[in-house]
N, C-alpha and C. Protein backbone atom coordinates (compact mmCIF):
# COMPACT_ATOMS: atom_id res chain seq x y z
N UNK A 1 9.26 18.23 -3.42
CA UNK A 1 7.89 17.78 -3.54
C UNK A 1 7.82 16.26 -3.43
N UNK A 2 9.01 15.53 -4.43
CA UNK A 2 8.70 14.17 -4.01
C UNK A 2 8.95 14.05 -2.36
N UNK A 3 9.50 14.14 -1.87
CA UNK A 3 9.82 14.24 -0.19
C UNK A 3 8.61 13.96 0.45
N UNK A 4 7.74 15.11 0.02
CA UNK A 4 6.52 15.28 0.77
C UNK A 4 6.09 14.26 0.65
N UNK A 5 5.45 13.80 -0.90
CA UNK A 5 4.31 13.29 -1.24
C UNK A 5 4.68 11.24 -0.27
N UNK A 6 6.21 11.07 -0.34
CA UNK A 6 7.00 10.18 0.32
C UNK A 6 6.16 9.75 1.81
N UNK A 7 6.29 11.37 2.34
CA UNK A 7 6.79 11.15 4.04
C UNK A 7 5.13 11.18 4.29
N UNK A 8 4.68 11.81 3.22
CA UNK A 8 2.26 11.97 3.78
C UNK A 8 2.07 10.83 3.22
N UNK A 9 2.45 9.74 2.28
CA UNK A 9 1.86 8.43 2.04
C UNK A 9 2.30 7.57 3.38
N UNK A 10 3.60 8.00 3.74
CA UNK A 10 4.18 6.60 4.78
C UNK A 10 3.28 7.08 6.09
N UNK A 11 3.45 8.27 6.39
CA UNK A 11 2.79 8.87 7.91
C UNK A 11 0.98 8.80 7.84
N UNK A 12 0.61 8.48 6.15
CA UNK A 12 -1.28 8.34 6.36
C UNK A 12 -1.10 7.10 6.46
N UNK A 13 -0.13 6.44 6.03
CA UNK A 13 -0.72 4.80 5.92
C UNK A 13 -0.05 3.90 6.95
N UNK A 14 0.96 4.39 8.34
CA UNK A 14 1.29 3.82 9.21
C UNK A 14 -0.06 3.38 9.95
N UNK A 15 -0.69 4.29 10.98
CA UNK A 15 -1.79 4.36 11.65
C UNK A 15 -2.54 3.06 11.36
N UNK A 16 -2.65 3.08 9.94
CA UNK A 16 -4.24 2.10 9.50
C UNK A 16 -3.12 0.88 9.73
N UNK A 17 -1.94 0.34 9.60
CA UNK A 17 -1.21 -0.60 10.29
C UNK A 17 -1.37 -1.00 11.76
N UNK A 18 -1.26 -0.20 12.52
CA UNK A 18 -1.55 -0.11 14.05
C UNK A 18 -2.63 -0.40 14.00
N UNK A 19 -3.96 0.21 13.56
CA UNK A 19 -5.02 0.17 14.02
C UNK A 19 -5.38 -1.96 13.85
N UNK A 20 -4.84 -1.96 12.72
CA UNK A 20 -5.02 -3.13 12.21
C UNK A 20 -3.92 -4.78 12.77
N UNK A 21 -3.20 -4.41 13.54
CA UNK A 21 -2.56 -4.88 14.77
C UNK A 21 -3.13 -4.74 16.03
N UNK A 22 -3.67 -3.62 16.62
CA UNK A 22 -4.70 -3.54 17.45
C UNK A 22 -5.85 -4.54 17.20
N UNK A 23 -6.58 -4.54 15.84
CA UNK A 23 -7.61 -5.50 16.20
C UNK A 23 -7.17 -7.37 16.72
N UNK A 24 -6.28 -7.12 16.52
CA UNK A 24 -5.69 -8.68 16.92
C UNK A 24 -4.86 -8.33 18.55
N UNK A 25 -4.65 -7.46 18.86
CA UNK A 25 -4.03 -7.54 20.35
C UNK A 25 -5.29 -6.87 21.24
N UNK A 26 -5.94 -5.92 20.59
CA UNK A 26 -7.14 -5.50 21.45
C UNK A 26 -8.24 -6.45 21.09
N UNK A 27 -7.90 -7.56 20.87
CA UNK A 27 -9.72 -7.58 20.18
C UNK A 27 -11.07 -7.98 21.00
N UNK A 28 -10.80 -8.32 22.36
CA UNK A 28 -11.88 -8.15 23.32
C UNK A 28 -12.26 -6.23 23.32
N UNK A 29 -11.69 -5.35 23.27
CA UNK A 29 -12.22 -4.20 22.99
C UNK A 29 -12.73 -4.32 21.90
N UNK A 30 -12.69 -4.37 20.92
CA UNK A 30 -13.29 -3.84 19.61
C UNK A 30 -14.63 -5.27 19.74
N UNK A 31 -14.75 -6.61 20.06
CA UNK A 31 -15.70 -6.97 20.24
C UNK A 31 -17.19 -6.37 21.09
N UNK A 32 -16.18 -5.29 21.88
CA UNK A 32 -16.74 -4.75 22.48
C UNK A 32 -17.96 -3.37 21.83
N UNK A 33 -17.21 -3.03 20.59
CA UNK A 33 -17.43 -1.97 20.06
C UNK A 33 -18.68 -2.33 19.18
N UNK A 34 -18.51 -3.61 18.97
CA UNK A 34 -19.44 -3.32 17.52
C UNK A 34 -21.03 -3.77 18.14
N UNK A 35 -21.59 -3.12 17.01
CA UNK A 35 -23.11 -2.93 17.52
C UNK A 35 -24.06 -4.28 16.98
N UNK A 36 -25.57 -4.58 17.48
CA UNK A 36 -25.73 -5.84 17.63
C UNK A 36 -26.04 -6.30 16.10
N UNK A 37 -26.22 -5.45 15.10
CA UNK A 37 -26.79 -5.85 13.80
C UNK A 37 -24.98 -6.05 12.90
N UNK A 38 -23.74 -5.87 13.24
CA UNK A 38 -22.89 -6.09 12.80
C UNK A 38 -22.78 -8.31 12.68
N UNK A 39 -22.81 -8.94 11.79
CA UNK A 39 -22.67 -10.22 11.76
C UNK A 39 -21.42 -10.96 12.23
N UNK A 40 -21.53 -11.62 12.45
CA UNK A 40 -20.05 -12.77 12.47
C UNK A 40 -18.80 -11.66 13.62
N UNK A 41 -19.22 -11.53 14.55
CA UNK A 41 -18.82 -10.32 15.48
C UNK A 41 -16.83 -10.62 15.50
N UNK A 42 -16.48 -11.87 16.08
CA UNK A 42 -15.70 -12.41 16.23
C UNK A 42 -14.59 -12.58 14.64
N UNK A 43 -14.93 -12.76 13.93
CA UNK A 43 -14.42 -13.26 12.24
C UNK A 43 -14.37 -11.44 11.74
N UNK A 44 -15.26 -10.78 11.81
CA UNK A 44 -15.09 -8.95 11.56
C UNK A 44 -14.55 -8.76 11.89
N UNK A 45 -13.67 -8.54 12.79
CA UNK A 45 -12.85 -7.78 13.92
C UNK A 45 -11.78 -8.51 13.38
N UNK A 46 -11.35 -9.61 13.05
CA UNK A 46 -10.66 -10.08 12.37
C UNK A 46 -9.98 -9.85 11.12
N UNK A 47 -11.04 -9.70 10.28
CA UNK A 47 -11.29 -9.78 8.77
C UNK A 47 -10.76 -8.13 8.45
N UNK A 48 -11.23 -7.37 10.05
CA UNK A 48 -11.39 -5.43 9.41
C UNK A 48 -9.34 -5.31 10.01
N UNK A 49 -9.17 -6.04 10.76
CA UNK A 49 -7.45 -6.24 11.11
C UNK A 49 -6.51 -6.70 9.74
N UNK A 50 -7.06 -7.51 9.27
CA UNK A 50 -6.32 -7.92 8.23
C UNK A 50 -6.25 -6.44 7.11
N UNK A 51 -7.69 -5.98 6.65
CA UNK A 51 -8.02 -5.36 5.48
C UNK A 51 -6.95 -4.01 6.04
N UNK A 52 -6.90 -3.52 7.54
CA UNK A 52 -6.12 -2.34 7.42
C UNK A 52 -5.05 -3.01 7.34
N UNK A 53 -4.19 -4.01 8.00
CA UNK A 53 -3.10 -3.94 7.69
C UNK A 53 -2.36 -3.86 5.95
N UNK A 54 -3.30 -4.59 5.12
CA UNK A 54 -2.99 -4.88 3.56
C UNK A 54 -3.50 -3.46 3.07
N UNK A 55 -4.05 -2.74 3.67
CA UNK A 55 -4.28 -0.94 3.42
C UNK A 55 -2.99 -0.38 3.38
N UNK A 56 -2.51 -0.39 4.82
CA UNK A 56 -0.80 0.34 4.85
C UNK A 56 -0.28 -0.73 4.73
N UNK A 57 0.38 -1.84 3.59
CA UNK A 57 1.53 -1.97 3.30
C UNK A 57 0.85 -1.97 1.45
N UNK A 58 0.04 -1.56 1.07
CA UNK A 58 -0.46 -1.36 -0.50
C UNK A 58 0.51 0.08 -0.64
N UNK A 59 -0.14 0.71 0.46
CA UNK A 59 0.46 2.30 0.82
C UNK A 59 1.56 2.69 0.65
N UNK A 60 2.04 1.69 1.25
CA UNK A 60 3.15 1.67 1.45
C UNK A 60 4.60 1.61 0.35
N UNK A 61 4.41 0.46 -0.18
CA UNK A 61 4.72 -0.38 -1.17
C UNK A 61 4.36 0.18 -2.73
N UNK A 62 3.05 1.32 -2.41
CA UNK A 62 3.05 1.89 -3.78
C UNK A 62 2.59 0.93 -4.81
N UNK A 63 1.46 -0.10 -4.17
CA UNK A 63 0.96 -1.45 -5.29
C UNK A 63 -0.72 -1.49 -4.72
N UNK A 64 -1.36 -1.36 -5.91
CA UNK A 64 -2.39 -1.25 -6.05
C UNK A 64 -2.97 -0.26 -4.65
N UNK A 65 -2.35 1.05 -5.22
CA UNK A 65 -3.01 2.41 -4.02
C UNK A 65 -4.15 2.30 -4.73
N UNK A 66 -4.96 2.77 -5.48
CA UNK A 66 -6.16 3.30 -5.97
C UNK A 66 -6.81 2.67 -4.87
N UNK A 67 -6.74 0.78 -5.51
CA UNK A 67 -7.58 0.38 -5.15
C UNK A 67 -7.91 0.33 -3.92
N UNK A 68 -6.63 0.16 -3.35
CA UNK A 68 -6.79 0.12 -1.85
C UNK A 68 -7.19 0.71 -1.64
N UNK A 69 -7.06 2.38 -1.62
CA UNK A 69 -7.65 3.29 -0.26
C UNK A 69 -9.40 3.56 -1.25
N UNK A 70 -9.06 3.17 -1.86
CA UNK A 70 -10.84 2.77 -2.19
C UNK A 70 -11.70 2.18 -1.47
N UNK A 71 -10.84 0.82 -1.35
CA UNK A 71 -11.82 -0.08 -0.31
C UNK A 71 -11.35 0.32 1.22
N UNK A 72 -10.30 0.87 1.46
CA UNK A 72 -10.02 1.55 2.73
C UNK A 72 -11.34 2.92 3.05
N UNK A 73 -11.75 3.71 2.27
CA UNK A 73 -13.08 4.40 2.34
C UNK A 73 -13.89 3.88 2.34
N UNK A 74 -14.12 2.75 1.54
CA UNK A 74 -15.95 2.06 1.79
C UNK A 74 -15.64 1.59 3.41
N UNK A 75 -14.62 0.39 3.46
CA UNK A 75 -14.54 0.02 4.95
C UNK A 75 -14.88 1.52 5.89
N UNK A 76 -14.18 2.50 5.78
CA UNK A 76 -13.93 3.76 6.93
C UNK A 76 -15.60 4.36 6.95
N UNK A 77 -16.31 4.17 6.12
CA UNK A 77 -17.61 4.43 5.76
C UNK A 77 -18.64 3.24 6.17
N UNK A 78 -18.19 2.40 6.38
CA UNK A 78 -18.70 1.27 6.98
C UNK A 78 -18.58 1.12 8.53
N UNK A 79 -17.28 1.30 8.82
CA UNK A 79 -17.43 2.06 10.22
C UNK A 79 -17.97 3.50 10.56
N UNK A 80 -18.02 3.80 9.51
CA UNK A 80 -19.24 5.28 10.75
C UNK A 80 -20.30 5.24 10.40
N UNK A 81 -21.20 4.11 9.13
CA UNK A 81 -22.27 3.69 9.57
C UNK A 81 -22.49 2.83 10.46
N UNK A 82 -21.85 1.81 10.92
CA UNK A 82 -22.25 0.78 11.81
C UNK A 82 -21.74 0.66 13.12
N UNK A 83 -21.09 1.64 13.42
CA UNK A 83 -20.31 1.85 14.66
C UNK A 83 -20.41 3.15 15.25
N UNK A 84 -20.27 4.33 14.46
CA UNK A 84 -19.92 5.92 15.09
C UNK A 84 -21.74 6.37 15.34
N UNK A 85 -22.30 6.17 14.11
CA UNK A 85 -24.07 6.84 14.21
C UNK A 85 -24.55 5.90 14.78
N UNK A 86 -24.46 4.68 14.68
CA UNK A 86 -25.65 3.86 16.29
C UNK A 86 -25.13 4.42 17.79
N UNK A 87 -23.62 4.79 17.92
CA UNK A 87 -23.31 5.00 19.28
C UNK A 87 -23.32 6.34 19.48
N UNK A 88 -23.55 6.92 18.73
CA UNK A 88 -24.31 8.49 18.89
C UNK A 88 -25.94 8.64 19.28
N UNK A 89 -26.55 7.46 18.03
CA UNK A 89 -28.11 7.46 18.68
C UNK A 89 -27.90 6.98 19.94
N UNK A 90 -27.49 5.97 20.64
CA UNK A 90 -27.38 5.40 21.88
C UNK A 90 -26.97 6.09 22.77
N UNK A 91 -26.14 7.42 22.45
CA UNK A 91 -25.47 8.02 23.32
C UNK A 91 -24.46 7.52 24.21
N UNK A 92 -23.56 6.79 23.50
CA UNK A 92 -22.34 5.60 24.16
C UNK A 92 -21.29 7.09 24.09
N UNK A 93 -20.81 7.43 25.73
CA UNK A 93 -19.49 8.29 25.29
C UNK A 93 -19.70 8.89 23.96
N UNK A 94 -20.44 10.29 24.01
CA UNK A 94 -20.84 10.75 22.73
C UNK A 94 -19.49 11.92 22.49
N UNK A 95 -18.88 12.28 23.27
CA UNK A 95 -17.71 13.29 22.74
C UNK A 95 -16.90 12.36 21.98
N UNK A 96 -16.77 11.22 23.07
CA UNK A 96 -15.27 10.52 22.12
C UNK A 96 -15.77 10.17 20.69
N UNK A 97 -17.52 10.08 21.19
CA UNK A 97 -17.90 9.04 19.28
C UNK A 97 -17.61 10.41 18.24
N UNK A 98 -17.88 11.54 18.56
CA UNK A 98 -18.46 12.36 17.78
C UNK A 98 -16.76 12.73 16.82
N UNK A 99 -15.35 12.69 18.10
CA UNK A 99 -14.31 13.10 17.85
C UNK A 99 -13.91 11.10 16.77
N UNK A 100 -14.22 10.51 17.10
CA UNK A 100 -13.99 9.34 15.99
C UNK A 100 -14.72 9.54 14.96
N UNK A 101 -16.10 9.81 14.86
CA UNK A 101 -16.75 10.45 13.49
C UNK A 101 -15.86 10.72 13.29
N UNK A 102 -15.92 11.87 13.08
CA UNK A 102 -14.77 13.27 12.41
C UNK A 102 -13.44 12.52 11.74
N UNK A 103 -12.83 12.02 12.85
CA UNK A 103 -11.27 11.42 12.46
C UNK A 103 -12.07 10.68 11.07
N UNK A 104 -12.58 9.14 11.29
CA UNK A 104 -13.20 8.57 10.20
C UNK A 104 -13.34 9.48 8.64
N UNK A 105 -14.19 10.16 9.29
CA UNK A 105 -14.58 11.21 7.88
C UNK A 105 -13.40 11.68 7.46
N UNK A 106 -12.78 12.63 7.66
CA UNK A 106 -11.10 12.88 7.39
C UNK A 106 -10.67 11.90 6.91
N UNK A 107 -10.36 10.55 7.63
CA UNK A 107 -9.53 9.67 6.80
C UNK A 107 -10.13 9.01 5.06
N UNK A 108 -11.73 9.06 5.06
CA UNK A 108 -12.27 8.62 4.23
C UNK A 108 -12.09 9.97 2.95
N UNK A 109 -11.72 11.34 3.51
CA UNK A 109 -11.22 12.57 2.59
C UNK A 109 -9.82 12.42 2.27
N UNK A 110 -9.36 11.75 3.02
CA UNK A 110 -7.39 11.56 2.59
C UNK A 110 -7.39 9.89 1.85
N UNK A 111 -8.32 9.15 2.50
CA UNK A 111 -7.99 8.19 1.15
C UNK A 111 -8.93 8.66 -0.01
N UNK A 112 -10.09 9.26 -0.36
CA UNK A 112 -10.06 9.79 -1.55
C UNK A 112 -9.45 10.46 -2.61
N UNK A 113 -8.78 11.10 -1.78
CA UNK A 113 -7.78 12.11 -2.54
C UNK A 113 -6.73 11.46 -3.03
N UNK A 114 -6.08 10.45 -1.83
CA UNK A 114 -4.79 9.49 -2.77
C UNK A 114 -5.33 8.90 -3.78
N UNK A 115 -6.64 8.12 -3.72
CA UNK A 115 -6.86 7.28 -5.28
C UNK A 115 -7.09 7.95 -5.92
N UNK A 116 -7.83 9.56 -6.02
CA UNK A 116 -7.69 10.38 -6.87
C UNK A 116 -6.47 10.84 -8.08
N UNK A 117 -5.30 10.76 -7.05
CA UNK A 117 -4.39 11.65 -7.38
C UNK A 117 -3.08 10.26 -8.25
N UNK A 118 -3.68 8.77 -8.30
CA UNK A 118 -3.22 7.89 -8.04
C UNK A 118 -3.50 6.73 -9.39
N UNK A 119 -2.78 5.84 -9.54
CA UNK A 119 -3.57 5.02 -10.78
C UNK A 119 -3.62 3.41 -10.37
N UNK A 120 -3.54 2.60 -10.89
CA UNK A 120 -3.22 1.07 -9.98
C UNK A 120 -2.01 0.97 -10.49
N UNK A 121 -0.78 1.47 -10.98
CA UNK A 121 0.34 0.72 -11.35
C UNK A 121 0.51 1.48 -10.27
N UNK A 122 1.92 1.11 -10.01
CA UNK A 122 3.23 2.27 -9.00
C UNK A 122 3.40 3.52 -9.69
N UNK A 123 2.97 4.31 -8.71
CA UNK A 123 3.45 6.25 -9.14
C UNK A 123 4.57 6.54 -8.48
N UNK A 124 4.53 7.68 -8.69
CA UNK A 124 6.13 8.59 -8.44
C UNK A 124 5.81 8.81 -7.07
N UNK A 125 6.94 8.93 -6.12
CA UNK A 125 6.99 9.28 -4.80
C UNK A 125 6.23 10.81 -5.20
């Protein structure tokens, strides 16, 4: 069981690393992405790179999980208000938005469940 709980913290919290390296090697795409009422377009895309990367290595590291994937759900909830449902009303590539909803939502159900299951000191693998 510890094994598991090991190999589903390292394999949920790689991704939000990547994604969060992506915003710094893609970031003419993701400038691309965000919609016109998002502020400071340039400094976000920035700011949302940093927050995943300090997501997966909290994750990682087993230091301050709660909190993290706490604010890893408001952020993931912040992107599918301000990114996934305007480009659905707009109808931007609505399969791919609808299949990023979804992912989003899922991830905002798997970081609930870790801070659930989780306290702010270091837990047991």
């Amino acid at each position: 069981m510890k094994n598991l709980t090991l190999a589903g913290r390292i394999i949920f919290a790689i991704p939000f690393g990547i994604f969060g390296i992506n915003h710094f090697v893609m970031y003419d795409f993701y400038i691309g992405q965000l919609t016109s009422f998002v502020p400071a377009g340039g400094f976000t895309i920035i700011l949302t790179g940093l927050c995943l990367i300090a997501a997966c290595i909290s994750i990682i590291t087993k230091k301050l999980i709660r909190l993290s994937t706490i604010l890893l759900a408001v952020l993931l909830v912040i992107f599918i208000l301000t990114i996934h449902i305007p480009h659905l009303i707009h109808h931007f590539n609505t399969e791919v938005t609808i299949i990023a909803l979804l992912k989003d939502i899922s991830l905002v159900g798997g970081s609930l469940l870790i801070a659930g299951m989780t306290g702010d000191e270091k837990t047991p693998d």
